[in-house]
Protein backbone atom coordinates (compact mmCIF):
# COMPACT_ATOMS: atom_id res chain seq x y z
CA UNK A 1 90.59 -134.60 130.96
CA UNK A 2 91.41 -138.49 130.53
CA UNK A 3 88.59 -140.67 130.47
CA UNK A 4 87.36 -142.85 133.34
CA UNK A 5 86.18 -145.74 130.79
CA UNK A 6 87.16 -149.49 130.76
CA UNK A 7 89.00 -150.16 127.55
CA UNK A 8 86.64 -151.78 125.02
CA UNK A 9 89.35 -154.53 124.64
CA UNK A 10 89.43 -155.03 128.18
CA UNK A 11 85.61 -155.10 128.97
CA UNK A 12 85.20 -157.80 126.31
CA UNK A 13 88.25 -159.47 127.90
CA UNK A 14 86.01 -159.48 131.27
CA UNK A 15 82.90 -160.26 129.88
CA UNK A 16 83.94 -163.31 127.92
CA UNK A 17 86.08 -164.34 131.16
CA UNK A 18 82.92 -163.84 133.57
CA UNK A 19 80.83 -165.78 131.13
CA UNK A 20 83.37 -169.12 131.04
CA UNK A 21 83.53 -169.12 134.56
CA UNK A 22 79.96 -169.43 134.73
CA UNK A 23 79.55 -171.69 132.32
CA UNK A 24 81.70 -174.53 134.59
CA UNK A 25 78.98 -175.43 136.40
CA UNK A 26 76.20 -174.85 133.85
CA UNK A 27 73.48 -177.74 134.61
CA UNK A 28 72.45 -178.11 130.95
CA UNK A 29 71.20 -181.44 130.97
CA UNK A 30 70.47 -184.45 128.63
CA UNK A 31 67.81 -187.07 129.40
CA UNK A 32 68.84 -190.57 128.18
CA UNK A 33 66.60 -193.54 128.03
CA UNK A 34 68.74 -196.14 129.34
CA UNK A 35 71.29 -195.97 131.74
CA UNK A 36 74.80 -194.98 130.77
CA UNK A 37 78.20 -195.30 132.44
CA UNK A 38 78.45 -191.55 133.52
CA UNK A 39 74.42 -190.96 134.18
CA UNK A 40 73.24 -189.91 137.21
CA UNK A 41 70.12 -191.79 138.27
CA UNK A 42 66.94 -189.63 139.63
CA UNK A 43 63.75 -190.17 140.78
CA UNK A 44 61.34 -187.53 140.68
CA UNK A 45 59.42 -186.81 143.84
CA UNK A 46 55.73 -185.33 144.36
CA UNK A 47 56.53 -183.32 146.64
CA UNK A 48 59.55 -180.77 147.47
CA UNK A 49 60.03 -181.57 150.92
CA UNK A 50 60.94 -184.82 149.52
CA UNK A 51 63.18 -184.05 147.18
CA UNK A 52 67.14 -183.32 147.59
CA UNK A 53 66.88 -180.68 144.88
CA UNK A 54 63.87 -178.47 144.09
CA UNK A 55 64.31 -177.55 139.82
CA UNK A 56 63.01 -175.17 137.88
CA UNK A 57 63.41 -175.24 134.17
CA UNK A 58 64.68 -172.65 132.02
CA UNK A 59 63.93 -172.12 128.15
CA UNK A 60 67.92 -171.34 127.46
CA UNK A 61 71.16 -172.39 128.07
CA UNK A 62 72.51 -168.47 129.28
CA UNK A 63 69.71 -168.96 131.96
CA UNK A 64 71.12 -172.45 133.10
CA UNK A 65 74.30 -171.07 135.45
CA UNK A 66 75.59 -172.47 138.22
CA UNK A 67 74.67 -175.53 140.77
CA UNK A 68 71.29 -173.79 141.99
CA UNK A 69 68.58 -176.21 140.48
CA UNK A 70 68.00 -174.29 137.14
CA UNK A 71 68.26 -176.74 134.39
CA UNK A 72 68.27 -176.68 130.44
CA UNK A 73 67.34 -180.04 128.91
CA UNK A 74 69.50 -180.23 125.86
CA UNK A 75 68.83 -183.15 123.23
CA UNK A 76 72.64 -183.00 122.29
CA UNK A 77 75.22 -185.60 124.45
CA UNK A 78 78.34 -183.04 123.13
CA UNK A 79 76.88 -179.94 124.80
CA UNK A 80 75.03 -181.57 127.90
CA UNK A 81 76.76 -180.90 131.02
CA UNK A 82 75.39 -183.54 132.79
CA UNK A 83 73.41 -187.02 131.72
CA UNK A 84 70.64 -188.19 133.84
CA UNK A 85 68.20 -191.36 133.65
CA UNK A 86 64.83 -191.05 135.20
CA UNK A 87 64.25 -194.19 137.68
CA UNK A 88 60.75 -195.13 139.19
CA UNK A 89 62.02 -196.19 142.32
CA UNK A 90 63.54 -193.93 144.76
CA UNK A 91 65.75 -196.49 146.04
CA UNK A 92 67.21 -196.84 142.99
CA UNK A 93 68.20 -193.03 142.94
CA UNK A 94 71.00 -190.90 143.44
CA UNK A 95 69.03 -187.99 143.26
CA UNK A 96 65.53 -186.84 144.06
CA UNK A 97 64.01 -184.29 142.24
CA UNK A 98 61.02 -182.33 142.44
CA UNK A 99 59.86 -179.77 139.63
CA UNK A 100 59.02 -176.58 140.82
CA UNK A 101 56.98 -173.94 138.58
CA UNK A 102 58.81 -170.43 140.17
CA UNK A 103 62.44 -170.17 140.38
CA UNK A 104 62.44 -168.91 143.32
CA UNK A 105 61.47 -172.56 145.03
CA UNK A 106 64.33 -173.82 143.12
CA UNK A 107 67.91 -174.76 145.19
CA UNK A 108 69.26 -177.33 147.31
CA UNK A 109 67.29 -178.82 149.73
CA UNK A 110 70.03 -181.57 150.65
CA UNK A 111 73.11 -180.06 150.48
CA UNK A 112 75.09 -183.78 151.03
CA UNK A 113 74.13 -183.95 147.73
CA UNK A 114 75.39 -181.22 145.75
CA UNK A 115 78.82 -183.02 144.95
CA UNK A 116 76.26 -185.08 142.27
CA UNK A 117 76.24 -182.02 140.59
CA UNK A 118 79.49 -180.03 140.63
């Protein structure tokens, strides 16, 4: 009787494919101390209802997937996805944050802003 089971070839072909397309919007982030051309300013809020995005973060890269406020701080500009500068004035912000300590507070709360992101 033939067997019913994926191709090893072919399972690594979808694995390694299902991993790259997650890894597009991976929010692995670097933290700069001045203000760069392709930073993204953000202002950290005290609380979550004030915030346009609610972030919880993770202690790996692989947990980092997707636009859903889970970020990795990496130290590295080559491998960051994204650069952000910390501001102390909201004003001066195109994004407010808010750290959240369970991942399941983390996401979206101003979906305008996602596009910041993507």
């Amino acid at each position: 009787m033939p067997s019913l089971s994926p191709h090893p070839r072919s399972l690594s072909l979808a694995v390694a494919l299902v991993s790259l397309c997650m890894g597009i919007h991976a929010q692995v982030i670097q933290s700069t101390a001045i203000p760069a051309n392709n930073s993204l300013s953000v202002f950290i809020t005290d609380y979550p209802e004030d915030a346009d995005l609610c972030v919880f973060i993770v202690d790996s890269k692989n947990k980092a997937k997707g636009n859903n406020g889970f970020w990795y701080f990496q130290d590295s500009q080559t491998y960051a996805d994204k650069k952000i500068f910390f501001v102390e004035d909201s004003v001066q912000a195109d994004l407010k944050i808010n750290f959240v300590d369970q991942q399941e507070l983390a996401g979206w709360k101003n979906k305008t802003r996602v596009f910041l992101l993507d």
